[in-house]
Protein backbone atom coordinates (compact mmCIF):
# COMPACT_ATOMS: atom_id res chain seq x y z
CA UNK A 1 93.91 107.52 89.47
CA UNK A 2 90.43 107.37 91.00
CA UNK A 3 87.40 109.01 89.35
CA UNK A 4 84.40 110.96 91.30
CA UNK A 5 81.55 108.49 91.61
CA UNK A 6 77.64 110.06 90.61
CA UNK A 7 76.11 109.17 94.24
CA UNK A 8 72.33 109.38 94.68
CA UNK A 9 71.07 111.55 97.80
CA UNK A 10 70.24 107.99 99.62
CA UNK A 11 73.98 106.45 98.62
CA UNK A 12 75.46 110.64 100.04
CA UNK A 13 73.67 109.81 103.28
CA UNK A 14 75.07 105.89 103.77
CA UNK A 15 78.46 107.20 102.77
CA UNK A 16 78.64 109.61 105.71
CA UNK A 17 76.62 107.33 107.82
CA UNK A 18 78.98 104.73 106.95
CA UNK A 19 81.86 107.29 108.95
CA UNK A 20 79.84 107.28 112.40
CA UNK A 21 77.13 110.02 111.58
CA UNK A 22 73.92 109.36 112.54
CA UNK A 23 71.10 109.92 110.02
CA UNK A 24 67.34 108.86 111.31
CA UNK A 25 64.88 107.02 108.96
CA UNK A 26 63.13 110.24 108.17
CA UNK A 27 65.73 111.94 106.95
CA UNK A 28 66.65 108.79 104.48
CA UNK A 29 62.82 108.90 103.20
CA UNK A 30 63.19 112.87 102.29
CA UNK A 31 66.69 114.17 101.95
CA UNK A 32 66.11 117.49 102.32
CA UNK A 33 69.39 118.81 103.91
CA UNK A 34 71.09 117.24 100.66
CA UNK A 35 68.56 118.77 98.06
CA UNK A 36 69.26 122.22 99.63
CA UNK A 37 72.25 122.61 101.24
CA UNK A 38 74.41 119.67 99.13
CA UNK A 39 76.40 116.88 99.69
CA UNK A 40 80.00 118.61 99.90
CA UNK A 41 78.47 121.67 102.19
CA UNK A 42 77.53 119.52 104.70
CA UNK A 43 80.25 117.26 104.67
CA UNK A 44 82.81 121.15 104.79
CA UNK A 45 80.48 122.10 107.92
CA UNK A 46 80.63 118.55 109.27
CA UNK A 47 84.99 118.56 109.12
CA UNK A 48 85.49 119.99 112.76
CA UNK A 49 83.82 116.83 113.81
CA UNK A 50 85.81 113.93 112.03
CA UNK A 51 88.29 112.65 114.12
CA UNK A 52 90.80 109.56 113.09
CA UNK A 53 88.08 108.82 109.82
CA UNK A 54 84.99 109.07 112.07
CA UNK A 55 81.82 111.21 113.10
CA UNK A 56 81.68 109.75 116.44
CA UNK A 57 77.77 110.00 116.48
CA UNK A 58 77.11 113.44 115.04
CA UNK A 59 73.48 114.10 113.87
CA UNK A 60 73.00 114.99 110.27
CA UNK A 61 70.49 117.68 111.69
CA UNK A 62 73.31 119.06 113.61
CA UNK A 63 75.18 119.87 110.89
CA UNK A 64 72.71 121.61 108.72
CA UNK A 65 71.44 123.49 112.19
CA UNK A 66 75.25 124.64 111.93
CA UNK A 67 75.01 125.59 108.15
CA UNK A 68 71.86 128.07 108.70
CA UNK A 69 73.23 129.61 112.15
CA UNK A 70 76.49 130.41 109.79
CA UNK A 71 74.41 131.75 107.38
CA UNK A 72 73.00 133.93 109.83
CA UNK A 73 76.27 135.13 111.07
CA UNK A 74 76.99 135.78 107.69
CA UNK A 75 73.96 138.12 106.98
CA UNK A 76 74.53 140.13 110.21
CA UNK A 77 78.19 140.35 109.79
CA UNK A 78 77.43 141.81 106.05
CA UNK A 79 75.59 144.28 107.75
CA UNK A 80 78.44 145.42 110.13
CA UNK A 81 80.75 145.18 106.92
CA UNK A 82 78.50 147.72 104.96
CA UNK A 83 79.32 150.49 107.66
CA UNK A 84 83.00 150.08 107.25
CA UNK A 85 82.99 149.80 103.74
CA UNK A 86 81.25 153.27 103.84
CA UNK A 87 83.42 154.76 106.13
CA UNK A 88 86.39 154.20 104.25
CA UNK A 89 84.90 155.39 101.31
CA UNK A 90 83.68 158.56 103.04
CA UNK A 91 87.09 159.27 104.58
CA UNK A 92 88.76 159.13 101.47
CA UNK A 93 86.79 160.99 99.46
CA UNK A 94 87.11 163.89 102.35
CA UNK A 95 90.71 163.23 102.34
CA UNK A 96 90.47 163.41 98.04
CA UNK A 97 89.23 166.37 97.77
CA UNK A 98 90.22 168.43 100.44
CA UNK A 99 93.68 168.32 99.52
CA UNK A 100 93.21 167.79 95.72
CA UNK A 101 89.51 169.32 94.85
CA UNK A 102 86.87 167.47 93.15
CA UNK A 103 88.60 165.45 90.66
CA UNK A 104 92.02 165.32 91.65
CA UNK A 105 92.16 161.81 92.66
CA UNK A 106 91.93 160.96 89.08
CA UNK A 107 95.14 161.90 89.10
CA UNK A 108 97.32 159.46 90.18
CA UNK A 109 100.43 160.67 90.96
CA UNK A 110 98.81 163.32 93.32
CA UNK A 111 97.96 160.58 95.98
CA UNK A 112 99.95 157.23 94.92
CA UNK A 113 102.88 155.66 96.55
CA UNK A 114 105.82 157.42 94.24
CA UNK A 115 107.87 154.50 94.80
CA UNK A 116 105.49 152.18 93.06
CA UNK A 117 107.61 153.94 89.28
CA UNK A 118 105.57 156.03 86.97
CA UNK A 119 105.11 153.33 84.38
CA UNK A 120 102.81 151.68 87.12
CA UNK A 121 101.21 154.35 88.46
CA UNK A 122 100.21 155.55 84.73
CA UNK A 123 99.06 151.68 83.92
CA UNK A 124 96.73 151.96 87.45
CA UNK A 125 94.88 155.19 86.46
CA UNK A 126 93.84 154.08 83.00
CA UNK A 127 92.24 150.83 84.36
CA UNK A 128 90.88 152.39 87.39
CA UNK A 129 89.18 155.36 85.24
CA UNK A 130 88.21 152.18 83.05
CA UNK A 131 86.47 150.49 86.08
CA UNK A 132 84.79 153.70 86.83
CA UNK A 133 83.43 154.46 83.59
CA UNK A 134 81.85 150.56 83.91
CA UNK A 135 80.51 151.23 86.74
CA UNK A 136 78.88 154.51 85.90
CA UNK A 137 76.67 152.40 82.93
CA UNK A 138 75.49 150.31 85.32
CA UNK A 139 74.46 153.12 88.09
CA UNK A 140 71.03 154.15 88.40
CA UNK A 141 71.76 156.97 90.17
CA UNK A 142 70.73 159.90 87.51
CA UNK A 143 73.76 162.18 89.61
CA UNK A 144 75.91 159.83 88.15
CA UNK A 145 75.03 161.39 84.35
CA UNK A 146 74.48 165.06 85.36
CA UNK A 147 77.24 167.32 83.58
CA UNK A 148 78.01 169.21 86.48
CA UNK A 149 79.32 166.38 88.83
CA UNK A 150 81.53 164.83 85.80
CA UNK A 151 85.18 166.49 84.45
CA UNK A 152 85.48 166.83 80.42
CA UNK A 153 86.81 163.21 80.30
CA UNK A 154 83.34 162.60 81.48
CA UNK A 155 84.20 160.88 84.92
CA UNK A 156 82.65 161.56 88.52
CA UNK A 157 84.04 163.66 91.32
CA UNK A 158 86.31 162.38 93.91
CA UNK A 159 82.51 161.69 96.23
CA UNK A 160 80.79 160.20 93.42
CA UNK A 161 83.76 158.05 92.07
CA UNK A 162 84.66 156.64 95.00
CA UNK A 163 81.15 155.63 95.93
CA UNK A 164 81.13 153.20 93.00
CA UNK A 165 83.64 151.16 94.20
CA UNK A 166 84.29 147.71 95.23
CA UNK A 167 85.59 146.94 98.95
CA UNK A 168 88.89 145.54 96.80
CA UNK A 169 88.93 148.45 95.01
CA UNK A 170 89.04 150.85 98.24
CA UNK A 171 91.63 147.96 99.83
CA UNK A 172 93.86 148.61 96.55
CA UNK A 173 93.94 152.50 96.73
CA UNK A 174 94.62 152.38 100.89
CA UNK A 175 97.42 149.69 99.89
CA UNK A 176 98.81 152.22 97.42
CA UNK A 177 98.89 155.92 99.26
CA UNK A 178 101.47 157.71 99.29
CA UNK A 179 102.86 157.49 103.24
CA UNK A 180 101.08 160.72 104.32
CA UNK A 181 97.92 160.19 102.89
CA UNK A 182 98.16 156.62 104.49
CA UNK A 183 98.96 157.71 107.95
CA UNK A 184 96.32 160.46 107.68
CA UNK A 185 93.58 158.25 107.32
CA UNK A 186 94.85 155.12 109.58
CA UNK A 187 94.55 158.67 112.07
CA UNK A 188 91.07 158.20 111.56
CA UNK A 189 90.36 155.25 112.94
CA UNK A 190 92.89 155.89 115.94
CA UNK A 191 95.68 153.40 114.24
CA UNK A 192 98.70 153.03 112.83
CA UNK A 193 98.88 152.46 109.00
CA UNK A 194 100.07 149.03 108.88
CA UNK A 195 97.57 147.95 111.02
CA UNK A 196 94.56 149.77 109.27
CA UNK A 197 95.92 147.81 105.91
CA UNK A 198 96.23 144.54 107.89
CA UNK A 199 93.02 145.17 109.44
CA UNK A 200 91.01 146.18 106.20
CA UNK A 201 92.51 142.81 104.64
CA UNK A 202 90.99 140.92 107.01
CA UNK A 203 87.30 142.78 106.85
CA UNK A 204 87.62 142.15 103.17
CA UNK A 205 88.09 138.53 103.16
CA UNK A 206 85.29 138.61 105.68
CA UNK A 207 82.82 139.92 103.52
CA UNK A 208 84.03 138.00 100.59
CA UNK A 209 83.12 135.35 102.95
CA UNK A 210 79.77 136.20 103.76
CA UNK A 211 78.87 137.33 99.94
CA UNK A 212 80.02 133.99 98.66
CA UNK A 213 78.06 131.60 100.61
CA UNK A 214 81.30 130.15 102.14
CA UNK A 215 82.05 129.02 105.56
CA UNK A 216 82.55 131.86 108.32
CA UNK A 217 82.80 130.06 111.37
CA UNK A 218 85.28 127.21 110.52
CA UNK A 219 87.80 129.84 108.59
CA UNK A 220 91.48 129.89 109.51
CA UNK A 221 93.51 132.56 109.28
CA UNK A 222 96.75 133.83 109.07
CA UNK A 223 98.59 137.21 109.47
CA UNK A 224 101.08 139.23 110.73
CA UNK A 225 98.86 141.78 112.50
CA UNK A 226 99.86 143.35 116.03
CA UNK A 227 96.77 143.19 117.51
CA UNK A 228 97.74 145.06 120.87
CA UNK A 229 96.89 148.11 118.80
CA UNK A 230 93.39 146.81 119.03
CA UNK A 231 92.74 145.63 122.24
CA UNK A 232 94.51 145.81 124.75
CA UNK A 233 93.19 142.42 126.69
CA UNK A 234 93.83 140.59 123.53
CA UNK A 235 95.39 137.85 125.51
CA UNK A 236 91.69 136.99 127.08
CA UNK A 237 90.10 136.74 123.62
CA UNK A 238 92.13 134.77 121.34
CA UNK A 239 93.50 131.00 121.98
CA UNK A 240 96.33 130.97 119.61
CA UNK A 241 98.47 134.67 121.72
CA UNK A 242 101.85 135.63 121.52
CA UNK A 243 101.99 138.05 125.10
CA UNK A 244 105.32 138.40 124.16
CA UNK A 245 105.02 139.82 120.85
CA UNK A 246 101.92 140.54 120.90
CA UNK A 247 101.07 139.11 117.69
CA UNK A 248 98.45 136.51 116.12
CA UNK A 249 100.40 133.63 113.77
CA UNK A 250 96.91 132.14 112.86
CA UNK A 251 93.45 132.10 113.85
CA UNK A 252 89.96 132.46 113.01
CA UNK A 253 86.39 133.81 113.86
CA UNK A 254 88.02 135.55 116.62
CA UNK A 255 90.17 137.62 114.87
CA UNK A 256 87.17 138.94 112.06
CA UNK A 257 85.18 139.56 114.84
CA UNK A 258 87.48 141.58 116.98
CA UNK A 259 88.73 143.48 114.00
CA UNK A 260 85.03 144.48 112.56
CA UNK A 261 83.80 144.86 115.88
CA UNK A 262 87.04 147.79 116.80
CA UNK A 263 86.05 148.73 113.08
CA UNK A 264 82.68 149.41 113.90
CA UNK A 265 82.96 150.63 117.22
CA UNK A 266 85.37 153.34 115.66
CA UNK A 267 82.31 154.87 113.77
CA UNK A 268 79.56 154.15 115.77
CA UNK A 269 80.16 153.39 119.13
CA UNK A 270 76.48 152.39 119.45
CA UNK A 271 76.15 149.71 117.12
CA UNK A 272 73.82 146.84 118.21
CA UNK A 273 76.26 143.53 118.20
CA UNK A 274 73.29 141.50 119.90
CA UNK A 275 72.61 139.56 116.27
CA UNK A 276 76.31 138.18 116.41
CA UNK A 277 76.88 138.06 119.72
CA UNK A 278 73.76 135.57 119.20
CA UNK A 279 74.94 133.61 116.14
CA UNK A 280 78.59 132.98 118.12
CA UNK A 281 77.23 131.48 121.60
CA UNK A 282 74.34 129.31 119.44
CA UNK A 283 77.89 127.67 117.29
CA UNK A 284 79.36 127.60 120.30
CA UNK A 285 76.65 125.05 121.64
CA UNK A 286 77.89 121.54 121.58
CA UNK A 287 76.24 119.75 118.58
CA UNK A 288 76.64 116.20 120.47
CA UNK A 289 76.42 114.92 124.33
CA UNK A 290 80.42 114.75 123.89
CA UNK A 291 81.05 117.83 122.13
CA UNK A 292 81.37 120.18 123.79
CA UNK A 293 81.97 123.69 123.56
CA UNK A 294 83.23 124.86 120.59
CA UNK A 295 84.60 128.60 121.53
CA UNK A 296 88.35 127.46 120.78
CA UNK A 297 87.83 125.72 117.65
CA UNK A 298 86.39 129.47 116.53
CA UNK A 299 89.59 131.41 117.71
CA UNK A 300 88.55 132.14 121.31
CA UNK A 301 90.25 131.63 124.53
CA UNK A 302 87.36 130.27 126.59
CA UNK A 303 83.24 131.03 126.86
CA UNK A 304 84.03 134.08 129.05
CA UNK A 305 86.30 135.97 125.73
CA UNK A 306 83.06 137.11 124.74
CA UNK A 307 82.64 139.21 128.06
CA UNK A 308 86.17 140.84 127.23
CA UNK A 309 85.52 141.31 123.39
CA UNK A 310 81.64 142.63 123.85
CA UNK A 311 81.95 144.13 127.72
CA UNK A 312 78.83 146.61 126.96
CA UNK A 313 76.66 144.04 126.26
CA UNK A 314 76.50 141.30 129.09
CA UNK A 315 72.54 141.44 128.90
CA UNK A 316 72.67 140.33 125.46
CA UNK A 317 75.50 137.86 126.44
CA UNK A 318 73.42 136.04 129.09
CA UNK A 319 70.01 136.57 126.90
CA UNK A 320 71.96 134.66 124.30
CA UNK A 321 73.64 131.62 126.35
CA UNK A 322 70.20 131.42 128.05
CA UNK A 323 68.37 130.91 124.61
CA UNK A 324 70.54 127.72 124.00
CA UNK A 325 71.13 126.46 127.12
């Protein structure tokens, strides 16, 4: 059994020179890249580019280019994220209370999946109303402490309560609905209820993602989601399409994006995608005079998917392939 050697930043650099990538003299003086970004993040953003034990000539300053675009994409596809994550917590607090007042959602068995036994529905509402008391101490909001929003166990209404909550949290209870509840609000968002669950899923490992400084544009993917019920040209975004089935067995960038971006679209149709739209075609952009393009290692069929996932925004499109052409 081996054991993990201490390198220096100089000995990092000659081990990944030593596999073909190509670090100048500058970057030897002052290792930057390694001081900020680290040894094991470049060499995880680096991976697409190591065939047979070798980097073939890719620049170090490629690689950390690709670390801060995907830490751009990350930002802007928080951003997208946040209006979904409100949505859903909007929807269901409408859907709460209208059909079981203020503070019936505290009650479990009103909304939960019956099937689930009562021993485990009970077991779920006295950690949930846990979690919601925790988060209530550590709210700032002063709504959160006035007497006439809280019920004599001292806990929020359905619109307060369900504001504190994590994007698990609100995956957990859409998971758990009882089926009319579920296909009510899948209605919502002009879907079926599997696919709202498969697609929520998906936006929550997305922004656990982007909150966790991990890698976005290299992630893989796999899932049993019938994406037909999302687009419709499906087969013109993705590389990895089942026209028969209509299904996805595995894939990546692609798939997020199309999913936040119907998401998104679904509550405001006039959301500005010219951010990511930006981030994709600049990681798209060959990092070496043999790269080249690097649409299908993200999920997509070809350069031109982008025209069939984003059709409203072709100025933005060409703005954006100009910029890093």
């Amino acid at each position: 059994m081996t054991t993990p050697r201490n390198l220096a930043y100089k000995q990092q650099m000659k081990q990944l020179a030593s596999l073909g990538m190509i670090i100048n003299s500058k970057e030897f003086k002052k290792p930057i890249n390694f001081e900020i970004i680290g040894y094991y993040k470049i060499k995880e953003f680096s991976l697409p580019f190591l065939h047979k034990g070798s980097y073939n000539g890719i620049r170090l300053k490629s690689i950390a280019n690709r670390f801060y675009l995907d830490k751009n994409l990350r930002m802007h596809f928080l951003q997208a994220i946040e209006k979904i994550e409100l949505s859903l917590k909007i929807k269901l607090s409408y859907l709460f209370t209208n059909k079981y007042q203020d503070f019936g959602y505290l009650d479990f068995k009103n909304w939960f999946n019956k099937a689930s036994g009562n021993d485990f529905i009970k077991k779920q509402e006295l950690l949930f109303k846990k979690k919601i008391r925790h988060s209530m101490k550590k709210a700032s909001n002063p709504e959160y402490k006035n007497k006439f929003n809280l019920n004599k166990e001292g806990l929020p209404s359905a619109w307060f309560g369900i504001s504190l909550l994590m994007f698990g949290d609100i995956e957990f209870i859409i998971k758990n609905l009882s089926r009319k509840n579920a296909i009510k609000l899948a209605k919502e968002y002009h879907l079926d209820y599997k696919t709202l669950l498969s697609v929520v899923g998906l936006v929550h490992l997305a922004r656990n993602i982007c909150c966790h400084n991990q890698n976005l544009v290299d992630v893989k993917i796999k899932t049993q989601l019938n994406i037909n019920k999302l687009f419709r040209n499906a087969n013109k975004i993705l590389s990895e399409y089942s026209s028969k089935q209509g299904r996805m067995d595995m894939n990546g960038l692609a798939m997020v994006t199309m999913c936040v971006k119907y998401m998104v679209d679904e509550i405001d149709p006039n959301y500005d995608w010219d951010d990511i739209i930006s981030d994709i075609v600049a990681l798209a952009h060959p990092v070496s005079k043999n790269g080249g393009e690097l649409y299908h290692h993200m999920g997509f069929k070809s350069a031109r998917s982008l025209r069939n996932l984003f059709p409203k925004n072709k100025r933005d499109l060409k703005e954006a392939q100009r910029r890093v052409s």
